[in-house]
C-alpha atoms as a PDB file:
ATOM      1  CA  UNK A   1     139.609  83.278 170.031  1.00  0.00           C
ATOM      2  CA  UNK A   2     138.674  79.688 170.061  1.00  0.00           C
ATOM      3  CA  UNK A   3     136.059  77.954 171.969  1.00  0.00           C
ATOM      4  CA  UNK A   4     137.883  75.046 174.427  1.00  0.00           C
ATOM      5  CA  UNK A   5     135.770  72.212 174.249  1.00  0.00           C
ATOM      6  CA  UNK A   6     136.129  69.955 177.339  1.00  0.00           C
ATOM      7  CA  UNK A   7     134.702  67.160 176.380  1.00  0.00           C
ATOM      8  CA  UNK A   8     136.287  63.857 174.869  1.00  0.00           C
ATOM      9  CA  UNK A   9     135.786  63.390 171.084  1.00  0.00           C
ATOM     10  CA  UNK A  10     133.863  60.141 170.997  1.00  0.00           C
ATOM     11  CA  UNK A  11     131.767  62.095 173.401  1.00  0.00           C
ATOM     12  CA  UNK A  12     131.034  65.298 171.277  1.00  0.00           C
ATOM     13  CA  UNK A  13     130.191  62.748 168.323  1.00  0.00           C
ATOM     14  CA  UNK A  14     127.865  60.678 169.969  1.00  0.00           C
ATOM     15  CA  UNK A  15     125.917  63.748 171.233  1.00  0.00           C
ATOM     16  CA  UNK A  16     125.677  65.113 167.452  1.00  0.00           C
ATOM     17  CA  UNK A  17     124.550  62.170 166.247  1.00  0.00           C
ATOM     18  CA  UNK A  18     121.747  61.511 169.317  1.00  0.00           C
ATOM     19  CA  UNK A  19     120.486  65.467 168.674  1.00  0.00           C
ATOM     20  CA  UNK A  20     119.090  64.364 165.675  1.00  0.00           C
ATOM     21  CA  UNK A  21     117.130  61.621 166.756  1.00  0.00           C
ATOM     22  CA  UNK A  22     113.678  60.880 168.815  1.00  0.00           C
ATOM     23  CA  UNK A  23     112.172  57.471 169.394  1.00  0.00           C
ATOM     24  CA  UNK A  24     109.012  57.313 170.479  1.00  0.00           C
ATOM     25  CA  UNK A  25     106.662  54.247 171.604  1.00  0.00           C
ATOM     26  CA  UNK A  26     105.269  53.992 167.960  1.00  0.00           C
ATOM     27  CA  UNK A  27     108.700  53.842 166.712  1.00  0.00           C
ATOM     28  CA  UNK A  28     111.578  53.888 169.520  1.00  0.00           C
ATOM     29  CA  UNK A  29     115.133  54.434 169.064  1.00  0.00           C
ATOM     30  CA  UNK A  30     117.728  51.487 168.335  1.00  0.00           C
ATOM     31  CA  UNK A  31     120.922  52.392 170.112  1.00  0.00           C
ATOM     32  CA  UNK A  32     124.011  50.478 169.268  1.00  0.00           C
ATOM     33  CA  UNK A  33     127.155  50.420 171.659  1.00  0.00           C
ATOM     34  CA  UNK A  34     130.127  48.312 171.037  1.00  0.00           C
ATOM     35  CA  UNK A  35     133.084  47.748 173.216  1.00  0.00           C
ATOM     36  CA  UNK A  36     136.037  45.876 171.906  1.00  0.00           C
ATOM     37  CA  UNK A  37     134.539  42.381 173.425  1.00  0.00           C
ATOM     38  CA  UNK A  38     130.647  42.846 173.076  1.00  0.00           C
ATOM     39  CA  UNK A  39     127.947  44.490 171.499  1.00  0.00           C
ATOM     40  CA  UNK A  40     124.171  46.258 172.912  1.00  0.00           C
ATOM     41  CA  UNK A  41     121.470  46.839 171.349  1.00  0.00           C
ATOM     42  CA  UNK A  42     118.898  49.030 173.124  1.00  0.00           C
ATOM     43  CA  UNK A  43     115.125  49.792 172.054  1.00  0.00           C
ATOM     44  CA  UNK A  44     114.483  53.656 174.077  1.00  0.00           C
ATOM     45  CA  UNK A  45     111.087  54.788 173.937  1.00  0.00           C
ATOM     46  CA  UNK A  46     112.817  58.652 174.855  1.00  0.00           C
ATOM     47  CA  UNK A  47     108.919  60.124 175.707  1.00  0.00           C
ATOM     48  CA  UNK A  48     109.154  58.000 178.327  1.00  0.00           C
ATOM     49  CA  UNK A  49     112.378  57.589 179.249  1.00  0.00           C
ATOM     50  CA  UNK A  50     112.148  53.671 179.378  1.00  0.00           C
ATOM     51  CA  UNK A  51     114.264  50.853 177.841  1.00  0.00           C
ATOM     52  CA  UNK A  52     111.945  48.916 176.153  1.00  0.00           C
ATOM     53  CA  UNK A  53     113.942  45.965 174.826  1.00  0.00           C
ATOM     54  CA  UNK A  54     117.469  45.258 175.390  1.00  0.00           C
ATOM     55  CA  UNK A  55     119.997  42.710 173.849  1.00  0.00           C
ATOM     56  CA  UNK A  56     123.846  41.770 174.325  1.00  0.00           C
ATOM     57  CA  UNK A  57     125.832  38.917 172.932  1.00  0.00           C
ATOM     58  CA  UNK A  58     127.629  37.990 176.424  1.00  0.00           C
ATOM     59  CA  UNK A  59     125.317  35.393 176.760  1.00  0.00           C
ATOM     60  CA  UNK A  60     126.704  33.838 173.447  1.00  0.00           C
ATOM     61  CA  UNK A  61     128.958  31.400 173.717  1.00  0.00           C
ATOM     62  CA  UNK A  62     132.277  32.354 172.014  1.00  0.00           C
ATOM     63  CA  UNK A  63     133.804  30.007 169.521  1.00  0.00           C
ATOM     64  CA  UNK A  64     136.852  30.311 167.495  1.00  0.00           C
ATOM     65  CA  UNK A  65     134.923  30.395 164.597  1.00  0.00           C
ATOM     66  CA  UNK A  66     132.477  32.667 165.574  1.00  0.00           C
ATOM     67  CA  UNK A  67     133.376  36.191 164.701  1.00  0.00           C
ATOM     68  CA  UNK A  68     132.028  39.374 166.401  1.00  0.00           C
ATOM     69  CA  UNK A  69     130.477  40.635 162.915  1.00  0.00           C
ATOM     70  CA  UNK A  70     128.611  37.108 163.518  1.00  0.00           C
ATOM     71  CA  UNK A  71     127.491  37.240 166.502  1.00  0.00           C
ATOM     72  CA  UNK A  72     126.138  41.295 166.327  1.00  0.00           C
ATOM     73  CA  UNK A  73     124.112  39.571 163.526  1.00  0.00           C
ATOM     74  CA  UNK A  74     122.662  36.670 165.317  1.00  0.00           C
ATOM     75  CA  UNK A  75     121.582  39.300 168.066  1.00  0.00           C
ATOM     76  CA  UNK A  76     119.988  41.501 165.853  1.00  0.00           C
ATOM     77  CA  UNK A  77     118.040  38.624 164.489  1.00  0.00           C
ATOM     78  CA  UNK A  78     117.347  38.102 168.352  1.00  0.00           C
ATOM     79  CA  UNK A  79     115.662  41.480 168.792  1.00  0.00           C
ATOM     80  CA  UNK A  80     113.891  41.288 165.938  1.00  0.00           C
ATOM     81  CA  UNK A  81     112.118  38.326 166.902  1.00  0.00           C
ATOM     82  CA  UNK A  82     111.019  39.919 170.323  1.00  0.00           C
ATOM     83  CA  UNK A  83     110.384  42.990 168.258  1.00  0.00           C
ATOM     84  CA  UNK A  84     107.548  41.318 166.146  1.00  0.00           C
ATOM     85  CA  UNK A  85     106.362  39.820 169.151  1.00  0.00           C
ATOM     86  CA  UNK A  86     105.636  43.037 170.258  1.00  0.00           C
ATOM     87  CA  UNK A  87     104.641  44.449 167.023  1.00  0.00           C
ATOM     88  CA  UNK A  88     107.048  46.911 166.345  1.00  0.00           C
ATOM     89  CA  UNK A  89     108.394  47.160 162.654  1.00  0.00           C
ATOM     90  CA  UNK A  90     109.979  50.531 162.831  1.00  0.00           C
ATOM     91  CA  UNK A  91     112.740  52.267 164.134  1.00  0.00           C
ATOM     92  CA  UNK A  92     115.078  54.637 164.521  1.00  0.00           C
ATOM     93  CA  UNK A  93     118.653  54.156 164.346  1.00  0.00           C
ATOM     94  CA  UNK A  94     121.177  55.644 166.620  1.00  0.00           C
ATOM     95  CA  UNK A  95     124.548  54.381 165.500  1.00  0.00           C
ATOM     96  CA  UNK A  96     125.819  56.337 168.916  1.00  0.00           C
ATOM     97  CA  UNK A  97     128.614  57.819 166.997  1.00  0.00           C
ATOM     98  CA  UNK A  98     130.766  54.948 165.762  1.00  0.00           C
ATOM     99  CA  UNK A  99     130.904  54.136 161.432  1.00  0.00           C
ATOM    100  CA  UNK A 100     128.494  52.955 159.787  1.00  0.00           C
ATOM    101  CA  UNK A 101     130.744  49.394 158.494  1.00  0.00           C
ATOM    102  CA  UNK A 102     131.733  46.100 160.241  1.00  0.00           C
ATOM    103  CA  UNK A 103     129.335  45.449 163.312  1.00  0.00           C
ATOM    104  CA  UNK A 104     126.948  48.111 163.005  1.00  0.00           C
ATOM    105  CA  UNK A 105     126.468  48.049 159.496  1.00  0.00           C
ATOM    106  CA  UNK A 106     125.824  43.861 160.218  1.00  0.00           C
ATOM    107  CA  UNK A 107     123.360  44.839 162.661  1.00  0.00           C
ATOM    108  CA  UNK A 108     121.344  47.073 160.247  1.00  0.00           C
ATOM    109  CA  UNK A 109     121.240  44.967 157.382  1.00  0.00           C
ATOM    110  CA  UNK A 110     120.382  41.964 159.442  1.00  0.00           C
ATOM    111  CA  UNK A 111     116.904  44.022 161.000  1.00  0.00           C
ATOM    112  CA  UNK A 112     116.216  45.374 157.519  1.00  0.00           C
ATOM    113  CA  UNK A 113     116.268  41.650 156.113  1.00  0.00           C
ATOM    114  CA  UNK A 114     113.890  40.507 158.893  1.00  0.00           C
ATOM    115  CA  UNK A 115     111.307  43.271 157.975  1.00  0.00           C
ATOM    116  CA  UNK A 116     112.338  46.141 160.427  1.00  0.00           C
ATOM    117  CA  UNK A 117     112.150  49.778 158.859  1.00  0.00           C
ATOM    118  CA  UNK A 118     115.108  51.994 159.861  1.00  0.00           C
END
């Protein structure tokens, strides 16, 4: 007899992934989500329960030439820059179920290249 899961896929994967993972205040959790249009990044400090940074691209303007791979770089870059402000080099990253290629791969190698440890 099989077990009937009820919940959606992308669900089930994100929850397998997030199991895994604990951020703390020393070194909080990156959560990416992605939508077809935008992109979030989210520092979680889960002791606490508390966002501690947060950054979107919807407050980039959107150019023809400017593609979303682009832009989920330029906000990393963003949040690493507020990162160092508050002296945080090191986190841990919650890809929140989607592949590791295209935007969140972008977003990962742009942090490592400014100095954050995943």
């Amino acid at each position: 007899m099989h077990k009937i899961n009820h919940l959606p896929k992308a669900l089930r994967r994100t929850m397998s992934v997030r199991k895994k993972l604990h951020g703390t205040a020393a070194r909080p959790r990156l959560t990416v989500y992605r939508s077809n249009r935008y992109i979030n990044l989210q520092l979680i400090d889960d002791d606490k329960g508390v966002t501690l940074l947060s950054e979107s691209d919807r407050d980039i303007k959107k150019t023809a030439k400017v593609t979303k791979t682009q832009r989920a770089s330029q906000i990393a870059k963003n949040l690493a820059d507020k990162m160092k402000k508050l002296k945080l080099e090191k986190v841990v990253f919650d890809r929140g179920g989607y592949r590791y290629h295209g935007r969140v791969k972008a977003v990962a190698q742009t942090l490592r290249e400014e100095g954050i440890e995943l």
